[in-house]
Protein backbone atom coordinates (compact mmCIF):
# COMPACT_ATOMS: atom_id res chain seq x y z
CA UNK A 1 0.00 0.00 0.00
CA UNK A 2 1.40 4.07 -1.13
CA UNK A 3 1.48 5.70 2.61
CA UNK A 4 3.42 8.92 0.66
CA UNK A 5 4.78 10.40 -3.00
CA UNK A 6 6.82 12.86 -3.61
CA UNK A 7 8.43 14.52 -6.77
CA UNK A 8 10.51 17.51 -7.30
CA UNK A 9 12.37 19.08 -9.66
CA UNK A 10 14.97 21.66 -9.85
CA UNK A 11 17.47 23.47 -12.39
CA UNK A 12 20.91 22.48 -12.13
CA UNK A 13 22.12 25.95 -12.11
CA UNK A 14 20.41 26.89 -9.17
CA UNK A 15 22.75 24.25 -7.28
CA UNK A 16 25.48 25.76 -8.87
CA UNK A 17 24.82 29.18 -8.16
CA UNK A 18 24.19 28.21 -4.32
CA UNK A 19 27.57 26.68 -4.33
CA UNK A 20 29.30 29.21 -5.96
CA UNK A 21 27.59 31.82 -3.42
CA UNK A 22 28.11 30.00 -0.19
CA UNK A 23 30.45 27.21 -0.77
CA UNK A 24 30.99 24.53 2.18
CA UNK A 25 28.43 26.46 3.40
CA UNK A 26 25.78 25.68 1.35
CA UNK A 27 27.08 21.67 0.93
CA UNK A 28 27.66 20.92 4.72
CA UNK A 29 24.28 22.16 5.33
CA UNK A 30 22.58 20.21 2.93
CA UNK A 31 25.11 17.12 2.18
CA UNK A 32 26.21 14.40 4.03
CA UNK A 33 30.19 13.88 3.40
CA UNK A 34 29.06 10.85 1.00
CA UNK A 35 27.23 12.75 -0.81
CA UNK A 36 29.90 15.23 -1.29
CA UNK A 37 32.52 13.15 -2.11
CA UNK A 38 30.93 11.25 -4.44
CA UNK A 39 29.14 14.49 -6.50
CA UNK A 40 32.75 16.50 -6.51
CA UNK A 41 34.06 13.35 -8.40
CA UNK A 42 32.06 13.21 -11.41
CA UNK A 43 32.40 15.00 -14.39
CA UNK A 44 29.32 16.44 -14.00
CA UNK A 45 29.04 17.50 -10.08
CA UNK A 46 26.40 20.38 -10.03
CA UNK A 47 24.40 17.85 -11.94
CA UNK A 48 25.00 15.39 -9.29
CA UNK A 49 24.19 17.72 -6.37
CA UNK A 50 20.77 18.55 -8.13
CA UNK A 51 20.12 15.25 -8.25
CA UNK A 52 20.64 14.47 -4.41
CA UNK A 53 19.05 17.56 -3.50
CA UNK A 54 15.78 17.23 -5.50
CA UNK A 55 15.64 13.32 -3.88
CA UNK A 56 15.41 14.67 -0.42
CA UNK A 57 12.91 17.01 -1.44
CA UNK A 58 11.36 14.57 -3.05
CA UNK A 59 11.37 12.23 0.05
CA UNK A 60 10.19 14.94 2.53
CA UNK A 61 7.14 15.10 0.56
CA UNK A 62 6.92 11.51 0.21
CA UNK A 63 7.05 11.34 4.44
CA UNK A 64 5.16 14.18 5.63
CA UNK A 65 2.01 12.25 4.91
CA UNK A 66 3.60 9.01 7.25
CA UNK A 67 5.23 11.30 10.11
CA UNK A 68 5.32 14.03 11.88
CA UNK A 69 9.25 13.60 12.97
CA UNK A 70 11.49 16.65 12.16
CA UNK A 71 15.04 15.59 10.73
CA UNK A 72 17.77 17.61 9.33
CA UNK A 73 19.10 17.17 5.76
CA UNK A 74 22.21 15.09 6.87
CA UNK A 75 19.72 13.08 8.06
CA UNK A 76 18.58 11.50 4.31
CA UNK A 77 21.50 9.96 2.57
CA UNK A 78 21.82 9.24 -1.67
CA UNK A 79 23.88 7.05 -2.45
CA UNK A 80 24.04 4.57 -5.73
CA UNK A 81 24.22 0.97 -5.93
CA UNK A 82 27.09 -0.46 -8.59
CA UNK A 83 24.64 -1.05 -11.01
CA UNK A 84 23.66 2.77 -10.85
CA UNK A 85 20.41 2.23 -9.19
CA UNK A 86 19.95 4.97 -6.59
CA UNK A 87 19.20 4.52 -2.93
CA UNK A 88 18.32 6.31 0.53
CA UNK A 89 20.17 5.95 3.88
CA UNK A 90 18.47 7.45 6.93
CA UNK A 91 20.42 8.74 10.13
CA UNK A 92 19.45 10.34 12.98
CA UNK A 93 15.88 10.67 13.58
CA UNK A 94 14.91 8.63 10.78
CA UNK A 95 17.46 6.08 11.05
CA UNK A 96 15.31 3.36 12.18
CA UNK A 97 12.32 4.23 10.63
CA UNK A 98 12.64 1.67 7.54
CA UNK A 99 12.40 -1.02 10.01
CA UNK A 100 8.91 -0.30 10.95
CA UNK A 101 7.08 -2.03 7.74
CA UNK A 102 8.01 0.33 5.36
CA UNK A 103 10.11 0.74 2.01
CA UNK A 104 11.21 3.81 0.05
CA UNK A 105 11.92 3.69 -3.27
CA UNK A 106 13.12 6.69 -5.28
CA UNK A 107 14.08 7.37 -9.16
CA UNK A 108 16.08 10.05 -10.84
CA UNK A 109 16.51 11.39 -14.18
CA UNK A 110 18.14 14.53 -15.57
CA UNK A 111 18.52 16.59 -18.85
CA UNK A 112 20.70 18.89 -19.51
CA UNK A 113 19.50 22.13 -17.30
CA UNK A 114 16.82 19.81 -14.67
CA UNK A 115 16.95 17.20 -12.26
CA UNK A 116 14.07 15.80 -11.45
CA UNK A 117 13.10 12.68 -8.56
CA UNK A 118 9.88 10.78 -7.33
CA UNK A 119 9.77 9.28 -4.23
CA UNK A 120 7.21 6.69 -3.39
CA UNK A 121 6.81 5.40 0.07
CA UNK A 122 5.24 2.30 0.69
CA UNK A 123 4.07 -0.37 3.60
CA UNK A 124 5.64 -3.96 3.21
CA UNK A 125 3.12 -5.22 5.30
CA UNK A 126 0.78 -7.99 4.12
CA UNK A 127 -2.90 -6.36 4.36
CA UNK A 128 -5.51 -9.02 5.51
């Protein structure tokens, strides 16, 4: 059963412009190190900090209708599997709230000026 969606969608050079303004600023407060790391490595970085920041928008959305909990952005983690396929890590005040009968799944896709993720957030429970 869908407890939550989410989309968003944002222009790359919006991230770029925020970075550009307010540097490690701007990433530390949005970022986890992972996430930092991993975006500053590609050819393509802004394109990769879009992505990560339209996915926890994306995600908020896709949990306000679940929970009422207040987390931090550090607190939602994208990360990639090796095949490409992207996933969320929670920490903090969400970290253990996967294991409650629920599964998030998100998807990205970009051109060459947007970023744009859903987020769906379901319940892995059997209904009877």
């Amino acid at each position: 059963m869908v407890l939550g969606i989410g989309i968003d969608i944002i222009e790359i050079e919006r991230i770029q412009k925020s970075v550009d303004e307010y540097g490690d600023a701007f990433l530390k407060k949005i970022y986890t190190k992972t996430e930092v790391d991993y975006s500053l490595s590609r050819a393509n970085k802004y394109q990769h900090l879009a992505a990560r920041f339209a996915a926890k928008e994306a995600i908020y959305k896709a949990l306000s209708n679940d929970t009422n909990t207040v987390y931090s952005w550090q607190d939602v983690e994208i990360y990639n599997e090796l095949n490409g396929l992207p996933k969320v890590k929670f920490y903090g005040a969400l970290k253990d709230y996967l294991n409650h009968g629920k599964e998030l799944k998100i998807s990205m896709s970009h051109s060459e000026n947007y970023v744009t993720c859903v987020a769906i957030l379901s319940s892995t429970k059997k209904s009877e």
